[in-house]
N, C-alpha and C. Protein backbone atom coordinates (compact mmCIF):
# COMPACT_ATOMS: atom_id res chain seq x y z
N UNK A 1 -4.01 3.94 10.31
CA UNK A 1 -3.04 4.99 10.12
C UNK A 1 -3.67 6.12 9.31
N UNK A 2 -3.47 7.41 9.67
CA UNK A 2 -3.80 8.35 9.17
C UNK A 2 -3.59 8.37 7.26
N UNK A 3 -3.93 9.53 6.73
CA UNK A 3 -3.87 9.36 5.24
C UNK A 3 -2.13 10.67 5.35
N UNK A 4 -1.08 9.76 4.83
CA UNK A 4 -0.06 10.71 4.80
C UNK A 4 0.50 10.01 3.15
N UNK A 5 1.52 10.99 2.60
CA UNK A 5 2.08 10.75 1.43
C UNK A 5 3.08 10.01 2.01
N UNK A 6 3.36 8.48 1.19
CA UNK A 6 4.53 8.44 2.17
C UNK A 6 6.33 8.48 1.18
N UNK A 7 6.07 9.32 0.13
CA UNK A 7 6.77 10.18 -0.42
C UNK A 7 7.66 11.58 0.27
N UNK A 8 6.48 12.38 0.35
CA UNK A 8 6.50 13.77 0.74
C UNK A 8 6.44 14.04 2.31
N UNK A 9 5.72 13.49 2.79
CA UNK A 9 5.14 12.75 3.76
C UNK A 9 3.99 14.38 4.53
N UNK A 10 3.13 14.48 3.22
CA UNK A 10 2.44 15.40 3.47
C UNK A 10 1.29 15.00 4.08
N UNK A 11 0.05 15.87 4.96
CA UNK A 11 -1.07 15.39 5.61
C UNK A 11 -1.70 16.67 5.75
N UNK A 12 -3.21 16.17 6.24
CA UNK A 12 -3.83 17.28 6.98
C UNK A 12 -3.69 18.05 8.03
N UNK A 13 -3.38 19.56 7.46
CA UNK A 13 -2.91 20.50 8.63
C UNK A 13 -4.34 21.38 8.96
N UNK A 14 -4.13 21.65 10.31
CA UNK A 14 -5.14 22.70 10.61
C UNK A 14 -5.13 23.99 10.88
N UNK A 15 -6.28 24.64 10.47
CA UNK A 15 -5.55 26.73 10.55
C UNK A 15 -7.29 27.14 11.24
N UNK A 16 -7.24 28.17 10.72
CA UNK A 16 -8.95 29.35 11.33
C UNK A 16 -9.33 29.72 9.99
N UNK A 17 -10.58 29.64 9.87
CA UNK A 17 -11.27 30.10 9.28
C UNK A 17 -11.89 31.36 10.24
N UNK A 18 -11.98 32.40 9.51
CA UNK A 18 -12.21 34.08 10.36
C UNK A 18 -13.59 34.51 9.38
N UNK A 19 -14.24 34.79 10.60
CA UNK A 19 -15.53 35.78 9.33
C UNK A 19 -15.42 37.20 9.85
N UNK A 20 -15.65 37.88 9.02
CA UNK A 20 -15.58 39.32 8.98
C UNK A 20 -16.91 39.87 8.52
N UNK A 21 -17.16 41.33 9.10
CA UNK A 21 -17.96 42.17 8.79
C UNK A 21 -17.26 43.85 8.49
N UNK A 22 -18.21 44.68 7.89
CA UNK A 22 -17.86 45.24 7.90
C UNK A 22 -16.93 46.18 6.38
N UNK A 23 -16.73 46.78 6.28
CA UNK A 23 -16.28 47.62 4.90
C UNK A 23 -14.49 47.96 5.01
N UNK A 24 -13.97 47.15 3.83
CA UNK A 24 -12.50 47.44 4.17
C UNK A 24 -12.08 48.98 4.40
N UNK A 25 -11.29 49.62 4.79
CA UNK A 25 -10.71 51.04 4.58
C UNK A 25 -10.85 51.54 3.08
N UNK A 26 -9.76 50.52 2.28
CA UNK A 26 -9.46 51.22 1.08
C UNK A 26 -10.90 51.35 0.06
N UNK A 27 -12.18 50.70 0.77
CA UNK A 27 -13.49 50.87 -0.15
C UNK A 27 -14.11 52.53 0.51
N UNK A 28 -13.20 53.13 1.57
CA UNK A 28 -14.25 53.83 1.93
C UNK A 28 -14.97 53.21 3.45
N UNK A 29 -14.70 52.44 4.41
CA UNK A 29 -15.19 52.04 5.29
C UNK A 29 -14.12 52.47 6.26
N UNK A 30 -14.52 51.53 7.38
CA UNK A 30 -13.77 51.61 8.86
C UNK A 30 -13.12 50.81 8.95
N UNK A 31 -13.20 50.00 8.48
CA UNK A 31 -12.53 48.85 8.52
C UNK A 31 -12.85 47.55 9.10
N UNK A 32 -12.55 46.28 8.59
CA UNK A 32 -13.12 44.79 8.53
C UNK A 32 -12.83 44.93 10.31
N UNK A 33 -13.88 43.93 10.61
CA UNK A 33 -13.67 43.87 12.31
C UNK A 33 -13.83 42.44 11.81
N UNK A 34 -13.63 41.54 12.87
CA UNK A 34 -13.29 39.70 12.99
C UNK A 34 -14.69 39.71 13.79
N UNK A 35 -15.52 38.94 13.32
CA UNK A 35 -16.50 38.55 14.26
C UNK A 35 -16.75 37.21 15.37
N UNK A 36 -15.42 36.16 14.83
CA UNK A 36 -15.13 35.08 15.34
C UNK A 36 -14.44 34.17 13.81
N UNK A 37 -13.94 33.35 15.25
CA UNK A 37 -12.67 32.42 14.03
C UNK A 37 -13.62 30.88 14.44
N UNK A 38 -13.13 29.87 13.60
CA UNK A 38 -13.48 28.71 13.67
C UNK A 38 -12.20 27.50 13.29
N UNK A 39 -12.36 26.27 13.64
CA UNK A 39 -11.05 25.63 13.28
C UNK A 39 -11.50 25.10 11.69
N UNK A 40 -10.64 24.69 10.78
CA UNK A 40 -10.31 24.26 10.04
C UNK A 40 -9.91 23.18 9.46
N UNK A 41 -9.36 22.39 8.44
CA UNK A 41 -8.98 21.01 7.43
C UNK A 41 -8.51 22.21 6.55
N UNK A 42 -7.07 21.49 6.26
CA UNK A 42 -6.73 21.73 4.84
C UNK A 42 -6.03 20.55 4.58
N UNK A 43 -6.26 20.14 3.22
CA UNK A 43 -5.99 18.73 3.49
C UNK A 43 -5.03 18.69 1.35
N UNK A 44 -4.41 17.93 1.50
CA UNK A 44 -3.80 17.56 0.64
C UNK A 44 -4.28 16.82 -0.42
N UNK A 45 -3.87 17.10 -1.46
CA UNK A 45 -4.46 15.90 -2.85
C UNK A 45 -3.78 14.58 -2.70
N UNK A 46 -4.49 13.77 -2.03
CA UNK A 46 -3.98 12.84 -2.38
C UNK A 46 -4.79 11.52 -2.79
N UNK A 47 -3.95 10.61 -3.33
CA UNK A 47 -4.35 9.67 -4.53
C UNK A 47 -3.43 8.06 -4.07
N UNK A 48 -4.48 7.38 -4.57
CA UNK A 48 -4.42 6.04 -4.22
C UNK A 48 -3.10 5.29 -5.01
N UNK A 49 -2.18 5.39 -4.85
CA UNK A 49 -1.36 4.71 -6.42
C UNK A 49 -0.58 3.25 -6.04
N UNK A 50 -1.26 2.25 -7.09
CA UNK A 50 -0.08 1.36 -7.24
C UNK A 50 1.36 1.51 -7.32
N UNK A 51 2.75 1.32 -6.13
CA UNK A 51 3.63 2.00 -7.01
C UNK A 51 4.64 1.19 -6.28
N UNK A 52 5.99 1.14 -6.67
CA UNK A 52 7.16 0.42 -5.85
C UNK A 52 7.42 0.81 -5.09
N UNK A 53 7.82 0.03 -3.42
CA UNK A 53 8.31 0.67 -2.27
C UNK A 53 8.91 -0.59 -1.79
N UNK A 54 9.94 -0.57 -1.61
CA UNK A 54 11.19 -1.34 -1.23
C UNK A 54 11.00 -2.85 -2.07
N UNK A 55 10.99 -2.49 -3.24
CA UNK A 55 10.97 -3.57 -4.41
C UNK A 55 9.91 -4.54 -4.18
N UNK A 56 9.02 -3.99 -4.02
CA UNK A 56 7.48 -4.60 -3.85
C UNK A 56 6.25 -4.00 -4.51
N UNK A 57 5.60 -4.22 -5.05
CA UNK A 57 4.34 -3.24 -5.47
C UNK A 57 3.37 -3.25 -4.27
N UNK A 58 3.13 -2.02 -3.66
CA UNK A 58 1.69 -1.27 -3.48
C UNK A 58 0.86 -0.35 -3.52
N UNK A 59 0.33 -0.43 -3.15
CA UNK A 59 -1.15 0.38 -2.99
C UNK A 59 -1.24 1.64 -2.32
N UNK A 60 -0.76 2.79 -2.05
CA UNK A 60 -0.10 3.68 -1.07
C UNK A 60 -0.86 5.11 -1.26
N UNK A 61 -0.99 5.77 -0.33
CA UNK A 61 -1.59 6.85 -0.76
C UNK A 61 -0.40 8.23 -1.00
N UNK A 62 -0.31 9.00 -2.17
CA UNK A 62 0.72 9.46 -2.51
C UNK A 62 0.23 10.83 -3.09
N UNK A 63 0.79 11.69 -2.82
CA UNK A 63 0.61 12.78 -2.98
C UNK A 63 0.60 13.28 -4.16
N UNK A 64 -0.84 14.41 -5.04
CA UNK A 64 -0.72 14.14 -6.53
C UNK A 64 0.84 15.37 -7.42
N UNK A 65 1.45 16.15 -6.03
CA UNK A 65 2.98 16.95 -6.41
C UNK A 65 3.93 15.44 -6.26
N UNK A 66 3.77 14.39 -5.60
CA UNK A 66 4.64 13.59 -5.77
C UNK A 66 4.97 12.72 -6.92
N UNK A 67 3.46 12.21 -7.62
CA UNK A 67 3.27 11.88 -9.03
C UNK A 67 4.17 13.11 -9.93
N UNK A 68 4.25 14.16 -10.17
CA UNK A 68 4.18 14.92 -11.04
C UNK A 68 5.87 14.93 -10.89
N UNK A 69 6.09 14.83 -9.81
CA UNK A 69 7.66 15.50 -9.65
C UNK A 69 8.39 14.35 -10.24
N UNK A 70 7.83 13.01 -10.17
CA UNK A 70 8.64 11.62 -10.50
C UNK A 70 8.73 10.94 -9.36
N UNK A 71 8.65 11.38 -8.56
CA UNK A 71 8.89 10.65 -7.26
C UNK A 71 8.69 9.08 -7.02
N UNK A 72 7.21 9.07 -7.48
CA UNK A 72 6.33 7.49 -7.69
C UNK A 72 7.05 6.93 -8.83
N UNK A 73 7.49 5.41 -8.85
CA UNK A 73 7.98 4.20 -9.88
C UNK A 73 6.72 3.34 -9.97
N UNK A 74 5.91 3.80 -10.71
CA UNK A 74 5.51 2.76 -10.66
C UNK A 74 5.68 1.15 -11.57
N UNK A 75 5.33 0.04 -11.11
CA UNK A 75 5.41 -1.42 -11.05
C UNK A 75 5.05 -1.68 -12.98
N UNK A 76 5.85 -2.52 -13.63
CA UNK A 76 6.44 -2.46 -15.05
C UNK A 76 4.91 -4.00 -15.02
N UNK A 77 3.93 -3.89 -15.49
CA UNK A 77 3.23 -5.07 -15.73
C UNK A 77 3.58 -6.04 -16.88
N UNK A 78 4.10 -5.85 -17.43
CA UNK A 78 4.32 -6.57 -18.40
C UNK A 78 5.90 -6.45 -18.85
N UNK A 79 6.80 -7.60 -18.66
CA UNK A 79 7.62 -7.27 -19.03
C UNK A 79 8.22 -7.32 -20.32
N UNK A 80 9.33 -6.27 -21.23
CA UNK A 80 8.78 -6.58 -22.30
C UNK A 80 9.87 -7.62 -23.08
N UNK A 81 9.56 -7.82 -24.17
CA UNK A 81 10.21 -9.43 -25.04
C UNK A 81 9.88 -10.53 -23.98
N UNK A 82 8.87 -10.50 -23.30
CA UNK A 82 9.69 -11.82 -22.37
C UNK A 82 8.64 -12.92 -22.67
N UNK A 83 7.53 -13.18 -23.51
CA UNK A 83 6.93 -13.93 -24.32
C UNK A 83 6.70 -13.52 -25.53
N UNK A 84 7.54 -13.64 -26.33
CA UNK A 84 7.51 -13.33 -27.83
C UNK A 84 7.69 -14.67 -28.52
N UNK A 85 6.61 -15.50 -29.05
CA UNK A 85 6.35 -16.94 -29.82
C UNK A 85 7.08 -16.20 -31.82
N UNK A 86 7.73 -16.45 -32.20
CA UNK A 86 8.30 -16.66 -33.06
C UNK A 86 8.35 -17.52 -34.00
């Protein structure tokens, strides 16, 4: 399976990369001409995270705006008081 957030459910989109020659107008030129386009990757931050998904812990690849927003729970390792010797 591809690499998608499965939060956000963001992925790699594709666009053109364009090269240009040439002197913009506002420097004083004629203006940029396109000499050819090429395809592209733009690809998303994403990050490996341990985290809960349908009351299970895994391993998931998750988007690093999905971390930030809260989105990801992640998995409580230790729970707490629950061996306390007294």
């Amino acid at each position: 399976m591809a690499k998608t957030c499965i939060f956000t459910g963001k992925k790699a989109v594709f666009g053109n990369r364009k090269k240009y020659r040439g002197k913009a107008k506002y420097l004083g030129g004629v203006g940029k001409k396109i000499l050819g386009t090429s395809r592209r990757k733009f690809k998303p931050n994403l990050q490996k995270v341990l985290c809960m998904v349908d009351g299970e812990a895994k391993r998931v690849w998750v988007s690093a705006s999905a971390i930030r927003s809260g989105l990801v729970v992640k998995p409580v390792k230790v729970q707490p008081f629950e061996k306390v010797n007294v």
